[in-house]
C-alpha atoms as a PDB file:
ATOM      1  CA  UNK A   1      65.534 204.812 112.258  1.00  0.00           C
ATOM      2  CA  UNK A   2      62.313 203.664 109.968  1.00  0.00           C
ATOM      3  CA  UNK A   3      61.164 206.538 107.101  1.00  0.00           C
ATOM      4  CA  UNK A   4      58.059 205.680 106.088  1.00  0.00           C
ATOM      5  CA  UNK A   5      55.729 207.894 103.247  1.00  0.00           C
ATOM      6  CA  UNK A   6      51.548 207.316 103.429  1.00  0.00           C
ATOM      7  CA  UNK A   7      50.172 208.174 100.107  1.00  0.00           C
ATOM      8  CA  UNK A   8      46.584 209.259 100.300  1.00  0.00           C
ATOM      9  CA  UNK A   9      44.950 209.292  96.500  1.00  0.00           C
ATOM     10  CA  UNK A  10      41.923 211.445  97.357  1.00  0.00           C
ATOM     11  CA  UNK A  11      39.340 212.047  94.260  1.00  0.00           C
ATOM     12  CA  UNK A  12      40.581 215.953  94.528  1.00  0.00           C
ATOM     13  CA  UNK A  13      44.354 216.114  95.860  1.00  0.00           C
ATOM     14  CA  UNK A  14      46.908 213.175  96.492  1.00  0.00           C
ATOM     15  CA  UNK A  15      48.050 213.665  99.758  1.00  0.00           C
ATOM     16  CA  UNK A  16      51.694 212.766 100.901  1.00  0.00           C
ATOM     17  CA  UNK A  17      53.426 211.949 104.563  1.00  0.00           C
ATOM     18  CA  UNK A  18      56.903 211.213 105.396  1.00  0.00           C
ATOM     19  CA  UNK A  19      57.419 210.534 108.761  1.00  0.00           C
ATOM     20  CA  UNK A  20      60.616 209.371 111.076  1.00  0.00           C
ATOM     21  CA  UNK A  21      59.203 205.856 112.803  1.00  0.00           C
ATOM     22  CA  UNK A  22      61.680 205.556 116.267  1.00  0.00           C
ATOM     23  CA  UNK A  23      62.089 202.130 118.214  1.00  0.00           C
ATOM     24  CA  UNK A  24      59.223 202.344 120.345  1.00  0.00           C
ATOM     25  CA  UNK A  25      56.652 202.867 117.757  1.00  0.00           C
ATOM     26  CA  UNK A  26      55.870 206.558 117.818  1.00  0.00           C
ATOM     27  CA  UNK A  27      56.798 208.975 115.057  1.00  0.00           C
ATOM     28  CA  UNK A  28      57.231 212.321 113.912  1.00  0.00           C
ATOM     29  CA  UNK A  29      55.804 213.601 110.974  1.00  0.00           C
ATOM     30  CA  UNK A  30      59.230 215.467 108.493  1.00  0.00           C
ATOM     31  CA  UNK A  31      57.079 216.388 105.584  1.00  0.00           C
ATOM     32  CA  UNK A  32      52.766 217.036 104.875  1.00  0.00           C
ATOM     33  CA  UNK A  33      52.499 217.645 101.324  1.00  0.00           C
ATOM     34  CA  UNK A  34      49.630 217.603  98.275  1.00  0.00           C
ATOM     35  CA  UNK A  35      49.345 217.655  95.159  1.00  0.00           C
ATOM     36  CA  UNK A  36      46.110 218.966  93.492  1.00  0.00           C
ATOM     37  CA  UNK A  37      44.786 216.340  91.104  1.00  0.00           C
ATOM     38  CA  UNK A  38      40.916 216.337  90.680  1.00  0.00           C
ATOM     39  CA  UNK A  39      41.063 212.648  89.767  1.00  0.00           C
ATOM     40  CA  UNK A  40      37.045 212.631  89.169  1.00  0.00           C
ATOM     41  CA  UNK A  41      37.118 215.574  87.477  1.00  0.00           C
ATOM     42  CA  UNK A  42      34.979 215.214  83.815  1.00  0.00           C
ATOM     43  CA  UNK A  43      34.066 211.119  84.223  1.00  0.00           C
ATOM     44  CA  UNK A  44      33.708 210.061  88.327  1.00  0.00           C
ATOM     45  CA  UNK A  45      29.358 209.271  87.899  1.00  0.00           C
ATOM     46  CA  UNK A  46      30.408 207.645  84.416  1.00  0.00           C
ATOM     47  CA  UNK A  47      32.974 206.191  86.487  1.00  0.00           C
ATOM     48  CA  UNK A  48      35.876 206.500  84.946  1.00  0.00           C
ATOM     49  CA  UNK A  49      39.159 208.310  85.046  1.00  0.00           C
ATOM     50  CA  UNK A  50      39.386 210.622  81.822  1.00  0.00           C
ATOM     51  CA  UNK A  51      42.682 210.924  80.577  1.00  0.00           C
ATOM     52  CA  UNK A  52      43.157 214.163  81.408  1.00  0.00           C
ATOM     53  CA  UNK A  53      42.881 213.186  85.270  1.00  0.00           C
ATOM     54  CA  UNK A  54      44.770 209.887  84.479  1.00  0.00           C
ATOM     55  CA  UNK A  55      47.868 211.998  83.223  1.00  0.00           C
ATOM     56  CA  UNK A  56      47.649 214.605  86.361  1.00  0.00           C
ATOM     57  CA  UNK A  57      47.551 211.104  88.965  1.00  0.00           C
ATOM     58  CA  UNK A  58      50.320 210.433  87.171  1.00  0.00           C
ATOM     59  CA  UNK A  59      52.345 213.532  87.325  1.00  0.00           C
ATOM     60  CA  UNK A  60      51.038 214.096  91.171  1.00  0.00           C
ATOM     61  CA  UNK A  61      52.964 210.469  92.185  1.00  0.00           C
ATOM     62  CA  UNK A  62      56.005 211.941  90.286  1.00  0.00           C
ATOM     63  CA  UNK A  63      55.844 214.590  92.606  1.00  0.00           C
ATOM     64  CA  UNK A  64      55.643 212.702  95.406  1.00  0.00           C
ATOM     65  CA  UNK A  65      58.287 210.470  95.114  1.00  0.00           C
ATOM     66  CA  UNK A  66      60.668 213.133  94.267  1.00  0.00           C
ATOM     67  CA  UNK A  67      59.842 214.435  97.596  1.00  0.00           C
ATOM     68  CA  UNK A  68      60.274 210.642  99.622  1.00  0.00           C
ATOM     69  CA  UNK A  69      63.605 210.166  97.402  1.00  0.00           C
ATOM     70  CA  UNK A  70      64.618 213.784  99.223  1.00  0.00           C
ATOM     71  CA  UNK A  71      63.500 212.324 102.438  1.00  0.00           C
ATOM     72  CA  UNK A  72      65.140 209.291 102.225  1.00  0.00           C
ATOM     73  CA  UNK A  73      61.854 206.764 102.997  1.00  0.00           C
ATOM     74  CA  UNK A  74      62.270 203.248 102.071  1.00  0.00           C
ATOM     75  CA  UNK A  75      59.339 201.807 103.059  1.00  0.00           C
ATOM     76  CA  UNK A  76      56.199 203.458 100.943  1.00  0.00           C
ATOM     77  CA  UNK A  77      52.352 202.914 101.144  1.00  0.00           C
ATOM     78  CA  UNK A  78      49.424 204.201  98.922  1.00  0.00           C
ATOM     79  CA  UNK A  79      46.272 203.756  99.419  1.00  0.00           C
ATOM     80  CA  UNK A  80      43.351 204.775  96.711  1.00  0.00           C
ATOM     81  CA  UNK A  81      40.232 206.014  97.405  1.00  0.00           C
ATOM     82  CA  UNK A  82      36.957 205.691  95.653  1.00  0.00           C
ATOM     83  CA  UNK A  83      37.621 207.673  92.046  1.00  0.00           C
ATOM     84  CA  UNK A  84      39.691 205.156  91.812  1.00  0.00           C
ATOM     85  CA  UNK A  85      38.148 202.113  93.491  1.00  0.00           C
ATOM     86  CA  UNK A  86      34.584 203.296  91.299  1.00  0.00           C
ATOM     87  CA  UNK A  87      36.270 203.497  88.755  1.00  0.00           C
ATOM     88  CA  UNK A  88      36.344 201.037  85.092  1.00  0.00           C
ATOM     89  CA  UNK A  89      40.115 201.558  85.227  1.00  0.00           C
ATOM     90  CA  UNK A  90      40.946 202.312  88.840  1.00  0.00           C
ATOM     91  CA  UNK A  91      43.164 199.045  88.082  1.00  0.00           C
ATOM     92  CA  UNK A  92      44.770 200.148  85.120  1.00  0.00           C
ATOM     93  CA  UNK A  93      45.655 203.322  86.711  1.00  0.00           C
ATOM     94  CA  UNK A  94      46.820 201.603  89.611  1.00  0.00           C
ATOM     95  CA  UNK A  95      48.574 199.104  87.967  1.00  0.00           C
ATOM     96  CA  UNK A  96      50.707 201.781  85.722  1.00  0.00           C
ATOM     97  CA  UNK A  97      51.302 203.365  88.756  1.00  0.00           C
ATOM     98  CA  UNK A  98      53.272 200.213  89.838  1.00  0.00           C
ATOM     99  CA  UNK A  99      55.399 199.687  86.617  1.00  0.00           C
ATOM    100  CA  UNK A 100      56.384 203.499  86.822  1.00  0.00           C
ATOM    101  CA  UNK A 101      57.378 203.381  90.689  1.00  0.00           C
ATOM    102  CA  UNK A 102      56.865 200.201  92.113  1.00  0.00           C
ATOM    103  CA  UNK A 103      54.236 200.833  94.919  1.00  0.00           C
ATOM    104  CA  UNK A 104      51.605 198.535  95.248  1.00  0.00           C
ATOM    105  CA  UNK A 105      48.683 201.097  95.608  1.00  0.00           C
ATOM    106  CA  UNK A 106      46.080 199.711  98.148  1.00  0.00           C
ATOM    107  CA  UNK A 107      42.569 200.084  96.705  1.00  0.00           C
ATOM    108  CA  UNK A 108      40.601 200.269 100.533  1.00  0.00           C
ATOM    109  CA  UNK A 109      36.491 200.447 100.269  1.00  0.00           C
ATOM    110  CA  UNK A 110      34.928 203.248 101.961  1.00  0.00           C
ATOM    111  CA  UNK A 111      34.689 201.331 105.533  1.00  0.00           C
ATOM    112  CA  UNK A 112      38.159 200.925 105.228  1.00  0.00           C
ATOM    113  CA  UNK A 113      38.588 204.822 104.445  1.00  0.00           C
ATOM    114  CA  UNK A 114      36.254 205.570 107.461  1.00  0.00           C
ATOM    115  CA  UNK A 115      38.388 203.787 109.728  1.00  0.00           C
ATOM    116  CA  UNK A 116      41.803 205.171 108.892  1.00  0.00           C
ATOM    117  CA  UNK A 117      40.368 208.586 109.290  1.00  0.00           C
ATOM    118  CA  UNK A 118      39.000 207.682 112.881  1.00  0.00           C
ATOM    119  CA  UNK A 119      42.193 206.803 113.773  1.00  0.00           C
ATOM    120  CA  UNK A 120      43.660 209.724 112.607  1.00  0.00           C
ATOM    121  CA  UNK A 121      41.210 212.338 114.293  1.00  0.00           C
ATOM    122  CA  UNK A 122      41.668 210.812 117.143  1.00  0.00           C
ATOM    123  CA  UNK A 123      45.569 211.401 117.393  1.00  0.00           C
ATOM    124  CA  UNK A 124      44.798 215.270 116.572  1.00  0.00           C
ATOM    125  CA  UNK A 125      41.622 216.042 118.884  1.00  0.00           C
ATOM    126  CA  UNK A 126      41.089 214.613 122.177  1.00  0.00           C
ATOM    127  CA  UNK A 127      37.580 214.077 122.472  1.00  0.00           C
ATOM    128  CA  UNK A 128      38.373 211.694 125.769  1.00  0.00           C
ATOM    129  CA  UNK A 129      34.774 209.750 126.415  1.00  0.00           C
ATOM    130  CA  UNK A 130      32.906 212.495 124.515  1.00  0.00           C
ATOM    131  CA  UNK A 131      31.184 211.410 121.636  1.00  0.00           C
ATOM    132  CA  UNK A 132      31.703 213.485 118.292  1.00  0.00           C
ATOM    133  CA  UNK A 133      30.941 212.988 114.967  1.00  0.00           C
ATOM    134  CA  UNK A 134      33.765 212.893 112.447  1.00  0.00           C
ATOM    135  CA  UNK A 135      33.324 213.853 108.797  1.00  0.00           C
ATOM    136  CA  UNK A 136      35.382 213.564 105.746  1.00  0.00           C
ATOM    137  CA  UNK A 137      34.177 215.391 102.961  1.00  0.00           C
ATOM    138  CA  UNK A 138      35.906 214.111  99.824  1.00  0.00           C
ATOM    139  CA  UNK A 139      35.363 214.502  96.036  1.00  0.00           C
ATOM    140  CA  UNK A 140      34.118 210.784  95.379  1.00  0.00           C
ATOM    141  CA  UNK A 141      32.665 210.107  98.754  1.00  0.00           C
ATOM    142  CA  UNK A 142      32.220 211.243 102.410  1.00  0.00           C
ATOM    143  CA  UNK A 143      33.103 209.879 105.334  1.00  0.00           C
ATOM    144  CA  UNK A 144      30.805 210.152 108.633  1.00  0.00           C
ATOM    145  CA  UNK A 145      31.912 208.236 112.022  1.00  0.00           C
ATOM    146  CA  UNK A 146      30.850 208.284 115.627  1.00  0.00           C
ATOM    147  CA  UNK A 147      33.450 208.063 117.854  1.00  0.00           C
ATOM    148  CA  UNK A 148      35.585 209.071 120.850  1.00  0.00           C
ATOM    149  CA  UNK A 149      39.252 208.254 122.309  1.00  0.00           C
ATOM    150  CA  UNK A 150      38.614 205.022 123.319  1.00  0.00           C
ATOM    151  CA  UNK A 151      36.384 203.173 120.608  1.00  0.00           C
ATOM    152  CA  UNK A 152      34.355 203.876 116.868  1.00  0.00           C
ATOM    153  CA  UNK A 153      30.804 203.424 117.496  1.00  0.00           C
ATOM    154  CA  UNK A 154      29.316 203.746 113.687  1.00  0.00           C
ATOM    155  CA  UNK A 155      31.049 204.715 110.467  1.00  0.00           C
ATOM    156  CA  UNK A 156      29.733 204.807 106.897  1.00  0.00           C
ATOM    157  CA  UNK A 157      31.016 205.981 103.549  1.00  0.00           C
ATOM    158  CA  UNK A 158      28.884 207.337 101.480  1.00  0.00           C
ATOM    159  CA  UNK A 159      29.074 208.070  97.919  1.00  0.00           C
ATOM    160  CA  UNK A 160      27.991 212.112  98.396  1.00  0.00           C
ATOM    161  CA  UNK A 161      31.593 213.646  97.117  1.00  0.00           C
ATOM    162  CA  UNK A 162      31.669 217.171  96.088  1.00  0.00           C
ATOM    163  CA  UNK A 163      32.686 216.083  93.012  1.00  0.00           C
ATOM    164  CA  UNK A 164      29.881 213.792  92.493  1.00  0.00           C
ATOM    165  CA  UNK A 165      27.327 216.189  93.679  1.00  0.00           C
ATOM    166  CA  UNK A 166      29.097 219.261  91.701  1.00  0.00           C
ATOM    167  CA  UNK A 167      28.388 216.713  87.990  1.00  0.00           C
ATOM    168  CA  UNK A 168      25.255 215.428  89.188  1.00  0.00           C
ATOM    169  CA  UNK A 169      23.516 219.267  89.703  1.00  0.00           C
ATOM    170  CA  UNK A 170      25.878 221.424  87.992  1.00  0.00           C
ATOM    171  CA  UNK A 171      24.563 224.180  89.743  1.00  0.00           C
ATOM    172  CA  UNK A 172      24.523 228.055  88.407  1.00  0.00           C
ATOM    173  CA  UNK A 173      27.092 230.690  89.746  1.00  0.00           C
ATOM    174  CA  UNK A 174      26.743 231.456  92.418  1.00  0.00           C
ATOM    175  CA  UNK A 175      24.315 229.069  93.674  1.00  0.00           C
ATOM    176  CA  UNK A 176      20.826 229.436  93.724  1.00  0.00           C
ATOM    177  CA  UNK A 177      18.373 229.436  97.365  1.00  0.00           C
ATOM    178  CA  UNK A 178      16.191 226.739  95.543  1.00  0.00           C
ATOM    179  CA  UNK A 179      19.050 224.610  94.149  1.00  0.00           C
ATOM    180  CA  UNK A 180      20.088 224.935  97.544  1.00  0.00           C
ATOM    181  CA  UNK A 181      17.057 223.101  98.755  1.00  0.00           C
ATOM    182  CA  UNK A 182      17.304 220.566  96.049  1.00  0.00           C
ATOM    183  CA  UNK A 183      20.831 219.565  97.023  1.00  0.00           C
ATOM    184  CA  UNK A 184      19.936 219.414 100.667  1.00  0.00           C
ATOM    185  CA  UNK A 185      16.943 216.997  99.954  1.00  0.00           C
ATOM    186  CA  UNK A 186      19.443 215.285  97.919  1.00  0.00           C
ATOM    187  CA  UNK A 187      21.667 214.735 100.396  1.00  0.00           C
ATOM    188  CA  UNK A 188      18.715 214.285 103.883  1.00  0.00           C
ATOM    189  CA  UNK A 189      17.044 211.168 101.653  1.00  0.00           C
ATOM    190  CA  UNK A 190      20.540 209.271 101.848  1.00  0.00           C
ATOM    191  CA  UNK A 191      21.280 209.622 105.222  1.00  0.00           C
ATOM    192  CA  UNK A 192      18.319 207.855 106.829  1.00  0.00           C
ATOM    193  CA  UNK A 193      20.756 205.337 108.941  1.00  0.00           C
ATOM    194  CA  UNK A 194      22.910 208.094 110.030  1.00  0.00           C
ATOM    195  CA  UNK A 195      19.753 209.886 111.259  1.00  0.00           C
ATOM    196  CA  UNK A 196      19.399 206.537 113.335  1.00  0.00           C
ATOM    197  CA  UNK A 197      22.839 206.586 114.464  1.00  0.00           C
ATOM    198  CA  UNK A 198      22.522 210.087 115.830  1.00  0.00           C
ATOM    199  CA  UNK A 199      19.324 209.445 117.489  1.00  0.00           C
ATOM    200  CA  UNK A 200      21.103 206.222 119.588  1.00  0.00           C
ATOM    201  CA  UNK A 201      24.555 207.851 120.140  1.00  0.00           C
ATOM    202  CA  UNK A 202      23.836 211.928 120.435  1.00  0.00           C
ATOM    203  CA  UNK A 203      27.030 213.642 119.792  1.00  0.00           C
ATOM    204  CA  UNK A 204      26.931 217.185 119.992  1.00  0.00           C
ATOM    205  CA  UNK A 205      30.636 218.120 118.662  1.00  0.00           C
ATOM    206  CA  UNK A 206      31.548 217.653 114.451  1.00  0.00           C
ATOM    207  CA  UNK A 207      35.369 217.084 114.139  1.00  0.00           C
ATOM    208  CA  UNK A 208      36.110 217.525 110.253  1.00  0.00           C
ATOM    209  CA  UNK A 209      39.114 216.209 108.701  1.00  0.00           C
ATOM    210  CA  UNK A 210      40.866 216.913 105.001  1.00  0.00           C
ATOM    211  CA  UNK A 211      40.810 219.582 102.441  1.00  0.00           C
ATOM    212  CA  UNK A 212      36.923 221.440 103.106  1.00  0.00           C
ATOM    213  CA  UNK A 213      38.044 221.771 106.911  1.00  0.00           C
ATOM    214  CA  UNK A 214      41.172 222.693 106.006  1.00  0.00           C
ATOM    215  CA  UNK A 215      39.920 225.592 104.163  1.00  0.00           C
ATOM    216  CA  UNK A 216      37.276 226.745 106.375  1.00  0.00           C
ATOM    217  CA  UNK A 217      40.071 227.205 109.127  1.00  0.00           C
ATOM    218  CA  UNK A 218      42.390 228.958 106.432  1.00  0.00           C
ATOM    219  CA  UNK A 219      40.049 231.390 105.616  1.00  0.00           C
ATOM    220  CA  UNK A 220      39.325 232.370 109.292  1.00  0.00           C
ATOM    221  CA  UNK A 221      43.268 232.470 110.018  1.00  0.00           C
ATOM    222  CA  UNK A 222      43.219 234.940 107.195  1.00  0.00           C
ATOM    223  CA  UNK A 223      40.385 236.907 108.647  1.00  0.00           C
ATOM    224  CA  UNK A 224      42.096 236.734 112.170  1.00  0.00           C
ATOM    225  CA  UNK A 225      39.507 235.156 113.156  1.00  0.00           C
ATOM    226  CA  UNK A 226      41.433 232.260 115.050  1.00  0.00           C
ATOM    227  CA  UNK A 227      45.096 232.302 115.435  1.00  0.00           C
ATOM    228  CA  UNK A 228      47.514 230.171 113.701  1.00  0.00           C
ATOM    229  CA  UNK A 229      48.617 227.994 116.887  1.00  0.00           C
ATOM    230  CA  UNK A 230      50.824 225.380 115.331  1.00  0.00           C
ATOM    231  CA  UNK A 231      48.716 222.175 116.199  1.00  0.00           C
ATOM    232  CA  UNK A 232      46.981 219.533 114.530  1.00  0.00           C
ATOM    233  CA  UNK A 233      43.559 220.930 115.527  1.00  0.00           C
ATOM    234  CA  UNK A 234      42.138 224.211 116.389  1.00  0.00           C
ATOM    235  CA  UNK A 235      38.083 224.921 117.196  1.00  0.00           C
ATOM    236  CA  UNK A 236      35.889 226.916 114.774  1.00  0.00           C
ATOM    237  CA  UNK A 237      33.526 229.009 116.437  1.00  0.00           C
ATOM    238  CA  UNK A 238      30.036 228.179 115.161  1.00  0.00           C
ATOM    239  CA  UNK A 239      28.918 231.191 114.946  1.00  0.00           C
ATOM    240  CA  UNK A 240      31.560 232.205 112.179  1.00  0.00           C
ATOM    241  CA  UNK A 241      31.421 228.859 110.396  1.00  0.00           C
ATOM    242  CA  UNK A 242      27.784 229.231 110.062  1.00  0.00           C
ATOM    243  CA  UNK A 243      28.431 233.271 108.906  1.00  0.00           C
ATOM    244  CA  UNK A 244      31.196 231.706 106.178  1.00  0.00           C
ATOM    245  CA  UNK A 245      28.907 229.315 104.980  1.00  0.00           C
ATOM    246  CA  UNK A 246      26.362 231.957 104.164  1.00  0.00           C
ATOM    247  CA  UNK A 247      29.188 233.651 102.514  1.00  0.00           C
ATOM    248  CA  UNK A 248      30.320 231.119 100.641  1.00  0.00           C
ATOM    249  CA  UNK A 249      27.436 229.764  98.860  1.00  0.00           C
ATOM    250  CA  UNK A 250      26.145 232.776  97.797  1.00  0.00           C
ATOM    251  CA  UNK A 251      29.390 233.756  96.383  1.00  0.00           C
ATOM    252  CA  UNK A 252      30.310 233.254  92.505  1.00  0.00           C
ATOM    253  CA  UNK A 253      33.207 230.969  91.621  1.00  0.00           C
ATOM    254  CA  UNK A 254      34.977 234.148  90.761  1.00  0.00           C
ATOM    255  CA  UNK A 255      34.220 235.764  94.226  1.00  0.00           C
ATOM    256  CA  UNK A 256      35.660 232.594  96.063  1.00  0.00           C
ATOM    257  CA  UNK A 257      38.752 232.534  94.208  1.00  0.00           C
ATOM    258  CA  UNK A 258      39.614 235.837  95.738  1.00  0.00           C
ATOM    259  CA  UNK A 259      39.185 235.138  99.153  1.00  0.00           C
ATOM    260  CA  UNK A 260      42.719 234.782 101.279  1.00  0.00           C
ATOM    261  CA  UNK A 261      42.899 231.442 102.559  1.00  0.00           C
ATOM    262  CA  UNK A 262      40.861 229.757  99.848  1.00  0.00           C
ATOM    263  CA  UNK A 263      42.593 226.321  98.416  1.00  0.00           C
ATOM    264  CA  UNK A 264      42.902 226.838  94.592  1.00  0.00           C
ATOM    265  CA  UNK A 265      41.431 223.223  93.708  1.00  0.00           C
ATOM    266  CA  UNK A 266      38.446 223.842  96.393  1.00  0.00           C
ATOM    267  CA  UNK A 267      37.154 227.499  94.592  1.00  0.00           C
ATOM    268  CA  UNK A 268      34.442 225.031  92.822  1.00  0.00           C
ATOM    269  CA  UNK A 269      33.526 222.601  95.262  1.00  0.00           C
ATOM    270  CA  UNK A 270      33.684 224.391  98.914  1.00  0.00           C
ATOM    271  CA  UNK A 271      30.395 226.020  98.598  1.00  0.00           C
ATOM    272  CA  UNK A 272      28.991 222.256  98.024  1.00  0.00           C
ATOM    273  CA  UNK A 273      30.601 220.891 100.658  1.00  0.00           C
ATOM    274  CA  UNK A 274      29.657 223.794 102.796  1.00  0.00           C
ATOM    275  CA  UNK A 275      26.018 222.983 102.466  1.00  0.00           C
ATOM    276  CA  UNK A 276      26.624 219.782 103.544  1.00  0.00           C
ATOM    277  CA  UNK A 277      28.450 220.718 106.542  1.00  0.00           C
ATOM    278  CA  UNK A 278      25.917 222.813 107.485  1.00  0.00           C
ATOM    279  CA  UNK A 279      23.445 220.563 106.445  1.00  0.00           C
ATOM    280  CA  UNK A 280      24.294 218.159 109.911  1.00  0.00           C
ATOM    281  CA  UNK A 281      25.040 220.941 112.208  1.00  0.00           C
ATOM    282  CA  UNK A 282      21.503 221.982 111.440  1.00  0.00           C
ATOM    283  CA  UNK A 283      19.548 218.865 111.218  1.00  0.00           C
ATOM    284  CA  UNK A 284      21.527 217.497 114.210  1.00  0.00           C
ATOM    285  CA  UNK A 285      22.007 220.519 116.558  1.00  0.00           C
ATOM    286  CA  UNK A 286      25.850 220.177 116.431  1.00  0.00           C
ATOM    287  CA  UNK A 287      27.030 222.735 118.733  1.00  0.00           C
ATOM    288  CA  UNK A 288      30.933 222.885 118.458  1.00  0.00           C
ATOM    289  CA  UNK A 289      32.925 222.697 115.195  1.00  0.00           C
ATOM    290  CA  UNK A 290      36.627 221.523 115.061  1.00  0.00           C
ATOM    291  CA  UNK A 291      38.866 221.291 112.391  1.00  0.00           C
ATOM    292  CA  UNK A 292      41.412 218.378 112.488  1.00  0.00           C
ATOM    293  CA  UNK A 293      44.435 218.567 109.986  1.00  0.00           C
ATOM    294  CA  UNK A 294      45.218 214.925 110.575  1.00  0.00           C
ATOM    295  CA  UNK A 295      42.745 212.215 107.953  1.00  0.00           C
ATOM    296  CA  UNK A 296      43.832 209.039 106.078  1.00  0.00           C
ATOM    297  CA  UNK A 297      47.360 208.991 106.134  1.00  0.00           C
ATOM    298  CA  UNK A 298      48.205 209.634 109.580  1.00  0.00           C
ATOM    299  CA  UNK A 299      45.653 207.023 110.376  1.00  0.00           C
ATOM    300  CA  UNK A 300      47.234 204.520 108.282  1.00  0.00           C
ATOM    301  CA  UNK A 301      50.533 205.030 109.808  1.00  0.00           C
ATOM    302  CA  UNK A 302      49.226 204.887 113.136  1.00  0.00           C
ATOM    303  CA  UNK A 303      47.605 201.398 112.161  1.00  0.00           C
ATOM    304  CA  UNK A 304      50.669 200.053 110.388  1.00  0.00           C
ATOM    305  CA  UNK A 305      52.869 200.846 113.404  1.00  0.00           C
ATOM    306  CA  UNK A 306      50.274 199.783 115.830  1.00  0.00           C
ATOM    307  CA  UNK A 307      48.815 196.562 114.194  1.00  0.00           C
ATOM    308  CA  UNK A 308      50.809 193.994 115.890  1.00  0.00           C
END
């Protein structure tokens, strides 16, 4: 039997899967781990990895490999995402990376990164021939695809990370109604071929993968809002998203940091990427809100055992 480790290198957390690979292709997932990192942290719009976030990549890969030596994989995959792809020495980080572990970290652009998270979604939610729109909220970029069971319709990266937008405003604590706007005009005046994309293809569900999601449905758990059901996916009901989001952004950093269920390394960023999350449930009429714990990593080892 195959064990195979996925290393996502998200701009926020590096993200680690070990998984048993049987004969007939499928496989069962042994360990889901992360490591906070905050790779953009201090230089990702002067694009660069500052040697403070250099040194924690570092230390986060050391990690991980401790964990696939424990877990016995021999066959190991990275893939870097765009703090590191932006960045001036992306290559030198991934090419010390090599000489201190000997994976070949796979530097994938954006449509690449959209793609592998499609194909993960999909194994977590089944939307079956309903169309939904899939979002990856990230620290360098986010991801937004149209999609269903059977086939990707439209997917774009786009260079709106939470860390990017959290340098580019630096807005006060808590954050203010008309900083608010400003962000959300930000945000509308990039997304003029997504608005198309909605128009042709009308989903009405948002599927959202990664670490924003992930809080949003740890919070509620907390709050017993929604139970703790042991799958890859659970549904947020709107009408609490929307009442966390109001929540959230008009808490201080402070305030957030105290709320059970709230990520550590998200206490700065979720009340960003919480305006943009509401930002297209709004502007699109989005009328269901699911949370899918499965992203990059299981799509790339869905792709790698399903290529041939």
């Amino acid at each position: 039997m195959r064990k195979v480790a996925i290393i996502d290198m998200g701009t926020n957390t590096f993200n680690l899967l070990v998984a048993e690979v049987n004969n007939d292709g499928t496989y069962r997932i042994v360990n889901s781990s992360k490591q906070p990192v905050k790779l953009g942290e201090g230089g990702i719009n002067e694009k660069i990895i500052v040697p403070a976030a250099f040194h924690r990549g570092l230390k986060a890969i050391a990690e991980h490999f401790r964990t696939i030596m424990l877990y016995g994989a021999t066959e190991v995959y990275a893939f870097a995402t765009s703090a590191t792809r932006n960045a001036t020495n992306g290559q030198q980080f991934v090419n010390e990376i090599y000489n201190q572990f000997g994976v070949a970290v796979q530097v994938i652009p954006g449509d690449k990164e959209a793609e592998l998270i499609y194909y993960g979604v999909r194994q977590a939610i089944d939307f079956g021939q309903q169309k939904a729109l899939i979002l990856d909220i990230g620290g360098g970029s986010n991801e937004v695809i149209i999609g269903n069971n059977q086939q990707l319709f439209w997917k774009k990266s786009y260079d709106l990370g939470i860390s990017r937008l959290l340098q580019q405003f630096n807005p006060s604590d808590p954050i203010t109604p008309s900083e608010r706007v400003e962000i959300e005009k930000f945000i509308i005046a990039q997304l003029t071929d997504l608005d198309m994309a909605m128009e042709e293809h009308k989903p009405k569900v948002i599927a959202g993968s990664s670490g924003s999601f992930d809080t949003y449905r740890s919070i509620m758990f907390e709050a017993g809002i929604i139970a703790s059901n042991g799958q890859p996916s659970v549904e947020l009901p709107l009408h609490e998203y929307i009442s966390l989001h109001e929540k959230l952004v008009a808490m201080t950093i402070d305030e957030r940091s105290r709320v059970p269920g709230m990520e550590p390394v998200r206490v700065e960023m979720i009340g960003l990427a919480s305006i943009f999350t509401h930002l297209l449930v709004k502007r699109y009429g989005l009328t269901q809100i699911f949370q899918s714990t499965y992203a990059l990593k299981e799509g790339a080892i869905w792709q790698l055992l399903n290529s041939k």
